[in-house]
C-alpha atoms as a PDB file:
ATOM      1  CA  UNK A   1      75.351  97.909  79.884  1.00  0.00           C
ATOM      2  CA  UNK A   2      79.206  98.084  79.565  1.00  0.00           C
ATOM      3  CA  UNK A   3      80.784  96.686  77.076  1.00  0.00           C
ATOM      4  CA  UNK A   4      82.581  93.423  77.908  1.00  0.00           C
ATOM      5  CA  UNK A   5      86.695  93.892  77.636  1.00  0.00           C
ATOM      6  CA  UNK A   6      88.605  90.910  76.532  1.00  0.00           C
ATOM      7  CA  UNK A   7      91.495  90.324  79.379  1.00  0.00           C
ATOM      8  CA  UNK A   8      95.130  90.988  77.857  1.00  0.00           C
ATOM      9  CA  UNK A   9      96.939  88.286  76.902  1.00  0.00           C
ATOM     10  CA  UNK A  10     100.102  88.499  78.420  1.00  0.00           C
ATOM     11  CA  UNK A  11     103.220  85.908  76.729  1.00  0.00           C
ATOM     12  CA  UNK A  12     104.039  83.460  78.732  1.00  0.00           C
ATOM     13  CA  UNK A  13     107.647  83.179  79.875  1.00  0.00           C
ATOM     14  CA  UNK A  14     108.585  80.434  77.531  1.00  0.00           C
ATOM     15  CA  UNK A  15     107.267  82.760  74.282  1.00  0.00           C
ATOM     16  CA  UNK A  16     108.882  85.819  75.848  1.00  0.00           C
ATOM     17  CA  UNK A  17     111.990  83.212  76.052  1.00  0.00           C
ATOM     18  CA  UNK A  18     111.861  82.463  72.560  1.00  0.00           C
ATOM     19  CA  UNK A  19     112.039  85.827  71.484  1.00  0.00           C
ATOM     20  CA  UNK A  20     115.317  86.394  73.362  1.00  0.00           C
ATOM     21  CA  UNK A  21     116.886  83.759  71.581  1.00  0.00           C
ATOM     22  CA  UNK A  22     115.930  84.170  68.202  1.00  0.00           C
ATOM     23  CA  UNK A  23     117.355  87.667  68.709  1.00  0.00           C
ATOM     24  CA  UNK A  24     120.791  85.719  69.326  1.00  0.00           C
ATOM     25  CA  UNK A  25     120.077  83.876  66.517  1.00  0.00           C
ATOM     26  CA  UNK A  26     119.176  86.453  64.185  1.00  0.00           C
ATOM     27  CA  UNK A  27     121.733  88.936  65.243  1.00  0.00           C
ATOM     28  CA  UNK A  28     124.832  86.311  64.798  1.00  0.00           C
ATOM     29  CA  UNK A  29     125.794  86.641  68.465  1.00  0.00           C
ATOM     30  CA  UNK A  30     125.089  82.590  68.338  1.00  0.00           C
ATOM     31  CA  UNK A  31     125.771  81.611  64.765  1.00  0.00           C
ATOM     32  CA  UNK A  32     125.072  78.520  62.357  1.00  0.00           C
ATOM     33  CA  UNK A  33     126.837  76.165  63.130  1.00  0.00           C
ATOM     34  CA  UNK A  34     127.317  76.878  67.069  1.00  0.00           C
ATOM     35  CA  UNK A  35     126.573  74.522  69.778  1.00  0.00           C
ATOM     36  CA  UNK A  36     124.587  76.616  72.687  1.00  0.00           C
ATOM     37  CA  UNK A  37     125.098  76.665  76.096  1.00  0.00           C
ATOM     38  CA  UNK A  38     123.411  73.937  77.635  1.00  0.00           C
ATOM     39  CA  UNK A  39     120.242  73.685  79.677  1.00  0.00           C
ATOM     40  CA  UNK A  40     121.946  74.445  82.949  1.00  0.00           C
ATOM     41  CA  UNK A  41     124.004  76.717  82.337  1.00  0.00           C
ATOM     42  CA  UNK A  42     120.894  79.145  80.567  1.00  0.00           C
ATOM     43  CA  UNK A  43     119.202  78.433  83.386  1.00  0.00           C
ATOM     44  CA  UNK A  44     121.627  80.099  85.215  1.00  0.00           C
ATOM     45  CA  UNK A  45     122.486  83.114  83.012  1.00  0.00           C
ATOM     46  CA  UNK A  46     118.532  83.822  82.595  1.00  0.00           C
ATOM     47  CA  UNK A  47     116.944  83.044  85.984  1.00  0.00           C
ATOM     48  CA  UNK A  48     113.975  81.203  84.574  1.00  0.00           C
ATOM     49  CA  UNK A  49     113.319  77.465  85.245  1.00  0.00           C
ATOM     50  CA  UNK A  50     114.131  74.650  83.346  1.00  0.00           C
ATOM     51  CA  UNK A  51     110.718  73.953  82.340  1.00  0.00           C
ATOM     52  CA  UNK A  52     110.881  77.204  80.667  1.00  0.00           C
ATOM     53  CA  UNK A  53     114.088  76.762  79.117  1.00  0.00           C
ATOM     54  CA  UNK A  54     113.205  73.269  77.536  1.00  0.00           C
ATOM     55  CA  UNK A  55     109.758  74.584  76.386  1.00  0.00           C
ATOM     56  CA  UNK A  56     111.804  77.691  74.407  1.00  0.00           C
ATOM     57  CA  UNK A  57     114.046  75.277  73.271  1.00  0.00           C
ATOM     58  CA  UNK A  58     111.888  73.085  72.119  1.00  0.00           C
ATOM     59  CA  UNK A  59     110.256  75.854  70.396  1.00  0.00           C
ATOM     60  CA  UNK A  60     113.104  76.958  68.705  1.00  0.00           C
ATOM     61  CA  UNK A  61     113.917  73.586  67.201  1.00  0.00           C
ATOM     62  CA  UNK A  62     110.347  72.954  66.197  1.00  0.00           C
ATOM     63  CA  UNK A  63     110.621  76.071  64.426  1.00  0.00           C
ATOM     64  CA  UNK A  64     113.789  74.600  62.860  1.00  0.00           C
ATOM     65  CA  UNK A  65     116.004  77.397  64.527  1.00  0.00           C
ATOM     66  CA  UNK A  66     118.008  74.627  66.371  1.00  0.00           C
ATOM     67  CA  UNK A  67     118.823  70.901  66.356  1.00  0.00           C
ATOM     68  CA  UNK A  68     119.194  68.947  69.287  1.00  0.00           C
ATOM     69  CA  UNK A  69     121.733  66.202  68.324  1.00  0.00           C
ATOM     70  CA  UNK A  70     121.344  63.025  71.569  1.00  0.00           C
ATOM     71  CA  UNK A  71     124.143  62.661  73.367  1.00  0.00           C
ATOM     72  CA  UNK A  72     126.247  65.641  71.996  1.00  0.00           C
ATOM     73  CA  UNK A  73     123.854  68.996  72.817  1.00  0.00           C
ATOM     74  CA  UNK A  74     121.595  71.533  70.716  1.00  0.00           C
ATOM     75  CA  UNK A  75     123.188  73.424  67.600  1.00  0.00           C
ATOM     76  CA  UNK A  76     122.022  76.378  65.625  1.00  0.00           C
ATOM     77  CA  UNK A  77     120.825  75.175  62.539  1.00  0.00           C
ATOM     78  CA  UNK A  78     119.679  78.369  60.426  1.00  0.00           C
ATOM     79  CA  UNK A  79     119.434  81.921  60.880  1.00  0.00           C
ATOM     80  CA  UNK A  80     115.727  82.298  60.264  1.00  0.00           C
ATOM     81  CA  UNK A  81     112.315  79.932  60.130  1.00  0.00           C
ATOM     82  CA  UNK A  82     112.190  81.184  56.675  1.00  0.00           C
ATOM     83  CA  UNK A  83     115.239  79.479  55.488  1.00  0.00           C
ATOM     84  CA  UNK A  84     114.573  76.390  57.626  1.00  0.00           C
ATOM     85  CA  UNK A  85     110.841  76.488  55.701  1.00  0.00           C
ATOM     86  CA  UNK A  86     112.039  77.260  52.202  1.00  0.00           C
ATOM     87  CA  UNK A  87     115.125  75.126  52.360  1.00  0.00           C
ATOM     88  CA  UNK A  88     112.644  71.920  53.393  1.00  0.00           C
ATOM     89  CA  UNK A  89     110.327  73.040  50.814  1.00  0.00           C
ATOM     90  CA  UNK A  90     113.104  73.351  48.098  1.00  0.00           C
ATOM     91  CA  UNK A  91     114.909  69.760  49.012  1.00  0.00           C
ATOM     92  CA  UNK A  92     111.641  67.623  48.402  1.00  0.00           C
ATOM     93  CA  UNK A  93     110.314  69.609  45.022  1.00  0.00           C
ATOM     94  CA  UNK A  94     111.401  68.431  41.440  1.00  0.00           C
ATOM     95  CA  UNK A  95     114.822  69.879  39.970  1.00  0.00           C
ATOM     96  CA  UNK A  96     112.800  71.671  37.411  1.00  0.00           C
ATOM     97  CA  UNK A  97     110.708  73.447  39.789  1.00  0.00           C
ATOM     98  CA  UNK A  98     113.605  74.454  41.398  1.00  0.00           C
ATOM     99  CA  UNK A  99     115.149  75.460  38.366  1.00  0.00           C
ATOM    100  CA  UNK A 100     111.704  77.496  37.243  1.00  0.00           C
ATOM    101  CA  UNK A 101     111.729  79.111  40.143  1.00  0.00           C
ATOM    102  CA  UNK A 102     115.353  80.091  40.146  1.00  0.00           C
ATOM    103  CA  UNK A 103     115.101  81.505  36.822  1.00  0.00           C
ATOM    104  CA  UNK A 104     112.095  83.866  37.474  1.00  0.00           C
ATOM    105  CA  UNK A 105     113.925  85.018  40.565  1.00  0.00           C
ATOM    106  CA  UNK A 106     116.888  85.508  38.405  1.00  0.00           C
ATOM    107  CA  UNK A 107     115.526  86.975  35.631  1.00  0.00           C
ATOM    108  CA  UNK A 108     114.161  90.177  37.985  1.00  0.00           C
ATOM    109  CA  UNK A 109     116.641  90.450  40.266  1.00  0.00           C
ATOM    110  CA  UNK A 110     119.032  90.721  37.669  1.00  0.00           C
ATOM    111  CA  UNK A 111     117.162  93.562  35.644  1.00  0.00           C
ATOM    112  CA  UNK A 112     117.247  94.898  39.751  1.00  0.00           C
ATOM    113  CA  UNK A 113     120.988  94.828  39.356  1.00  0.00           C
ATOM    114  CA  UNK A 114     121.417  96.827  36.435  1.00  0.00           C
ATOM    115  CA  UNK A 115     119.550  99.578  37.271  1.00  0.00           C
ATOM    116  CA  UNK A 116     120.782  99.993  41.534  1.00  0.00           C
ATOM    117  CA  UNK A 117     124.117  98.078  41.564  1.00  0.00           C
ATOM    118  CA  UNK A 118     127.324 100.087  42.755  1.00  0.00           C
ATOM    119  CA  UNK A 119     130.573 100.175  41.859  1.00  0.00           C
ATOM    120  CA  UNK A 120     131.162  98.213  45.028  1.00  0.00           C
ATOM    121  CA  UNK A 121     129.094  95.895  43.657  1.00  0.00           C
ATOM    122  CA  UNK A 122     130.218  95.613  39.725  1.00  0.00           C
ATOM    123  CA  UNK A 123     133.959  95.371  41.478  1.00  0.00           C
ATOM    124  CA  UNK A 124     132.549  92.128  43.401  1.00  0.00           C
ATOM    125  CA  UNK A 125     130.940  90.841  40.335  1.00  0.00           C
ATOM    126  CA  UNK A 126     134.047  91.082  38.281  1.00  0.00           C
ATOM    127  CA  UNK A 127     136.239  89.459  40.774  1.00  0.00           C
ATOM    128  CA  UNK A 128     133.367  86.294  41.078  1.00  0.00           C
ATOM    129  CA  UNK A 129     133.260  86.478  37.253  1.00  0.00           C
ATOM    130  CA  UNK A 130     137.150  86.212  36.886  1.00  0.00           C
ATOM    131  CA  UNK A 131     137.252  83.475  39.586  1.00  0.00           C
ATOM    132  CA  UNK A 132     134.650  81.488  38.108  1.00  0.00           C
ATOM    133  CA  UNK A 133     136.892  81.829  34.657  1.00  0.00           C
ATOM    134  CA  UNK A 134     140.153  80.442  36.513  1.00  0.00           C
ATOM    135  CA  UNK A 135     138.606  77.211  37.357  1.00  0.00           C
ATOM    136  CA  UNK A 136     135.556  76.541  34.724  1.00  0.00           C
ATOM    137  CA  UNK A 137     138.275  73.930  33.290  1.00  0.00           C
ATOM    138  CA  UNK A 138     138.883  72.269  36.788  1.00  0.00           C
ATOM    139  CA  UNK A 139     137.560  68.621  37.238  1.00  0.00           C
ATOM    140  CA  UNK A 140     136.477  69.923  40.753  1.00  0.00           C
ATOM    141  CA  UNK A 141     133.226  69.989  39.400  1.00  0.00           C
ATOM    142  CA  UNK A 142     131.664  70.884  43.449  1.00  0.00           C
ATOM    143  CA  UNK A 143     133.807  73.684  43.513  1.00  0.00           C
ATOM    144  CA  UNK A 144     132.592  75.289  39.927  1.00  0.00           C
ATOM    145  CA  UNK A 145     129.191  74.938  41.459  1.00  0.00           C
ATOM    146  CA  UNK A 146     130.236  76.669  44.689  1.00  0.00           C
ATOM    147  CA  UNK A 147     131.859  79.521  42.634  1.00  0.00           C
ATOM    148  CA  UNK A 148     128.582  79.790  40.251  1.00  0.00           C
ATOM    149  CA  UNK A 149     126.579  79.658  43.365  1.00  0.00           C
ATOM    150  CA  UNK A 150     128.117  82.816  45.123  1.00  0.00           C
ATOM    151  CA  UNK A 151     128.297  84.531  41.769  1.00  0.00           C
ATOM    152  CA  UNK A 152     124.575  84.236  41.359  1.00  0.00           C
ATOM    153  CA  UNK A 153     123.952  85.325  45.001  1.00  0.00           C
ATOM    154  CA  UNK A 154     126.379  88.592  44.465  1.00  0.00           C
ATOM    155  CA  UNK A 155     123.699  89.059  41.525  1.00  0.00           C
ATOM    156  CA  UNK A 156     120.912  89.410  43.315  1.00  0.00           C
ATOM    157  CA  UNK A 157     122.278  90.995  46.554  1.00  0.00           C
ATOM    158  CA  UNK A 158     123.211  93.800  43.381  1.00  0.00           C
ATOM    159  CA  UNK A 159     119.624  94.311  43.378  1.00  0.00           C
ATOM    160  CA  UNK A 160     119.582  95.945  46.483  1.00  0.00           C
ATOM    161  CA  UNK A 161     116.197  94.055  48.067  1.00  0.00           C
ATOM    162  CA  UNK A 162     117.041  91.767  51.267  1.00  0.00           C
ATOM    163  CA  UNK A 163     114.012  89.769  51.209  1.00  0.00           C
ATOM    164  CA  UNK A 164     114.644  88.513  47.256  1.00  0.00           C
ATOM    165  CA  UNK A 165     118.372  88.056  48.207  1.00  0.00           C
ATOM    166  CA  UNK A 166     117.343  86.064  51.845  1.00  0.00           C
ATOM    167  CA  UNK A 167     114.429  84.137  49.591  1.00  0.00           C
ATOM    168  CA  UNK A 168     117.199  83.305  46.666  1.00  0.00           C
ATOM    169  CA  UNK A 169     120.116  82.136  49.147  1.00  0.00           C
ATOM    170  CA  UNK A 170     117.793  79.651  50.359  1.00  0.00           C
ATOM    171  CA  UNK A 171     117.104  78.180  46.755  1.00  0.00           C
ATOM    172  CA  UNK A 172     120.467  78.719  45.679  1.00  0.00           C
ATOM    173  CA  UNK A 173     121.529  76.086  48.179  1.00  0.00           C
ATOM    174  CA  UNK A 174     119.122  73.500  46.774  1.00  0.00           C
ATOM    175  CA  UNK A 175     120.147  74.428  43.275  1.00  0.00           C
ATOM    176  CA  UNK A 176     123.631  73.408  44.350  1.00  0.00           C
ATOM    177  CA  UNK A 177     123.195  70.374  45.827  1.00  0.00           C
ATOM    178  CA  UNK A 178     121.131  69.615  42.531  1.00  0.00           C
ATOM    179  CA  UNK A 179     123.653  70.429  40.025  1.00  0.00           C
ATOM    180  CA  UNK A 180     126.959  69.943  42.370  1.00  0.00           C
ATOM    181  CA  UNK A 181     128.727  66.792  40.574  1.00  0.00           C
ATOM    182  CA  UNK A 182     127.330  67.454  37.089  1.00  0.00           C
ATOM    183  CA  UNK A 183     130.011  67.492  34.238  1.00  0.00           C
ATOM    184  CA  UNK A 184     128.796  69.392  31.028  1.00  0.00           C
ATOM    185  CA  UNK A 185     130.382  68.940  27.724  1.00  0.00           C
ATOM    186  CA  UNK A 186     132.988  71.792  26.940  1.00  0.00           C
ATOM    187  CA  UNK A 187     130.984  73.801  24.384  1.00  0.00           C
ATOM    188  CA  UNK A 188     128.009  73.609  27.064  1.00  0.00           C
ATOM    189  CA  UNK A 189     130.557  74.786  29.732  1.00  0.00           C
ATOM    190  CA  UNK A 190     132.084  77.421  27.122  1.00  0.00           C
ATOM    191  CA  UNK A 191     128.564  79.258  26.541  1.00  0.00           C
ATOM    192  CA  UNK A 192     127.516  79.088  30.420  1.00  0.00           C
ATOM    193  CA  UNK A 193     130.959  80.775  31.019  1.00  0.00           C
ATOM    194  CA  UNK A 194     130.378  83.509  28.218  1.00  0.00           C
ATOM    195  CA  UNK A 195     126.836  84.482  29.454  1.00  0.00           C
ATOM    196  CA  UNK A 196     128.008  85.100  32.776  1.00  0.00           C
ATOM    197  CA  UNK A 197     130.522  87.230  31.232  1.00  0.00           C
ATOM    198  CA  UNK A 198     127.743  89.339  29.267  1.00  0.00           C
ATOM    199  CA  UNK A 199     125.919  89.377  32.103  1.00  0.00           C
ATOM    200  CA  UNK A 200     127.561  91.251  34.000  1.00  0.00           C
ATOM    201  CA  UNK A 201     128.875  93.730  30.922  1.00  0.00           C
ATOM    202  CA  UNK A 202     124.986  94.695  31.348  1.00  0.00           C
ATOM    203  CA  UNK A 203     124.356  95.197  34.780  1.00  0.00           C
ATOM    204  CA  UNK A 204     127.637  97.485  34.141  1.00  0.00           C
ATOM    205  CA  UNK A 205     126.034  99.038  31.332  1.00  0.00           C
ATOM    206  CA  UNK A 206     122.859  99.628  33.203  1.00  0.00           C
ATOM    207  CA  UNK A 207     121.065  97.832  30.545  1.00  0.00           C
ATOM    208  CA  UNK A 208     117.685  95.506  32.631  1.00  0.00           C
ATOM    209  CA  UNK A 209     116.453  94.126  29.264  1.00  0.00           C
ATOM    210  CA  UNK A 210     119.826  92.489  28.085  1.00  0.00           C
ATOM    211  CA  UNK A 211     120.744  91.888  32.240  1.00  0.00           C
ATOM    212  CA  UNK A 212     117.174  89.792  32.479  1.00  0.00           C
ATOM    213  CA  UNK A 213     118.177  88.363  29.186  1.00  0.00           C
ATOM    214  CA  UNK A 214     121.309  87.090  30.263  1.00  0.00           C
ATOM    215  CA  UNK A 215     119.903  85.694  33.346  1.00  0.00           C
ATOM    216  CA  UNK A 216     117.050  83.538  31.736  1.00  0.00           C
ATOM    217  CA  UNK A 217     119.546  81.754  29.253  1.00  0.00           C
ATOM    218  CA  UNK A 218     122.064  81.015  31.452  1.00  0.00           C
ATOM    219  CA  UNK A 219     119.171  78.932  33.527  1.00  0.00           C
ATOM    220  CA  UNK A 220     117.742  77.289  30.254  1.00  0.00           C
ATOM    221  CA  UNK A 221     121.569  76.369  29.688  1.00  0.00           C
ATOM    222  CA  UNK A 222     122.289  75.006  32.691  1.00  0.00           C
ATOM    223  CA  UNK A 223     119.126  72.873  32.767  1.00  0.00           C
ATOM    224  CA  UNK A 224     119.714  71.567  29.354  1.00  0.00           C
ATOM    225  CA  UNK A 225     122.998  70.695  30.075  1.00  0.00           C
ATOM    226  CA  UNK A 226     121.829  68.958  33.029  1.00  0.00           C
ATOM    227  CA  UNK A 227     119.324  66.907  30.729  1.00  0.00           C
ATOM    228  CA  UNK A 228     122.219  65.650  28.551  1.00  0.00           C
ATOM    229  CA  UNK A 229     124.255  64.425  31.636  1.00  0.00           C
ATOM    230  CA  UNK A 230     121.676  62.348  32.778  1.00  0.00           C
END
């Protein structure tokens, strides 16, 4: 007796649909931010049916891809399910978790950064570094935390491993929001500006130990000095 062959599964057109427009998605051709054509008008440019197009869509939003906003069309939210998934995740959990998590993430990529940075990325560091100097006295307190923010993402893109850096962009955004209108006490504000400096004198110095050093007090600062604000 034969054996009995499963049939092939072939993807529907909606799935094969959904594909093609995460591509766009993913490759920037329609960024964050972007309202996309309407229903219509892909109908048009693809040749499928509506049905189809409102089942990918739908899809795609579920997914957290896009966000269909009544009344004024369908927008690109994120880039990639994983950021819409960690971001969500991130948002609801406790600030220390956050800030737990942030430090182990920190603590490795930075010893990363010291041993596989380049000179393109040291000359990035220093510029974030000196920029983050110029206004650590500025009662824009947002903007220090938008500065810190990129400097710490600059970090860990150093380390040279996309997933850690995609993973870490998506927390550094709820670390942000967490400690975005936070004003420190100057001494608190002096040290957190000095360990960024020595931080990256090590990942210039090649040196992972004093790097992942670096890295872990600069979190335990920042959540102390959160602790006192409150």
């Amino acid at each position: 007796m034969n054996d009995l062959r499963a049939p092939r599964r072939v993807a529907s057109l909606a799935a094969q649909l959904v594909d093609t427009l995460r591509e766009q998605i993913a490759s920037g051709l329609w960024p964050v931010g972007m309202r996309i054509p309407p229903e219509h008008e892909l109908v048009k440019q693809l040749g499928v049916g509506r049905t189809t197009v409102r089942e990918a869509l739908g899809a795609l939003v579920h997914l957290g891809l896009l966000e269909a906003r009544k009344g004024d069309g369908t927008y690109v939210r994120t880039s990639s399910e994983m950021h819409s998934v960690l971001m969500r995740r991130a948002s609801s959990s406790r600030r220390r978790d956050v800030l737990e998590l942030r430090a182990v993430l920190e603590e490795y990529a930075s010893g990363l950064a010291a041993s596989r940075r380049t000179e393109d990325d040291l000359a990035r560091l220093w510029h974030l570094l000196d920029e983050a100097e110029a206004i650590a006295d500025s009662p824009e307190i947002d903007a220090i935390a938008e500065v810190d923010a990129r400097f710490h993402q600059e970090v860990v893109s150093a380390g040279g491993n996309p997933l850690l850096t995609e993973v870490y962009d998506v927390l550094s955004v709820a670390v942000t929001e967490q400690i975005g209108g936070t004003l420190w006490p100057s001494a608190t504000a002096a040290e957190h500006t000095l360990l960024h400096r020595r931080l990256v004198e090590a990942i210039a110095a090649e040196d992972e130990v004093g790097a992942r050093h670096c890295a872990t007090e600069i979190v335990k600062l920042t959540e102390a000095g959160m602790e006192r604000s409150e």
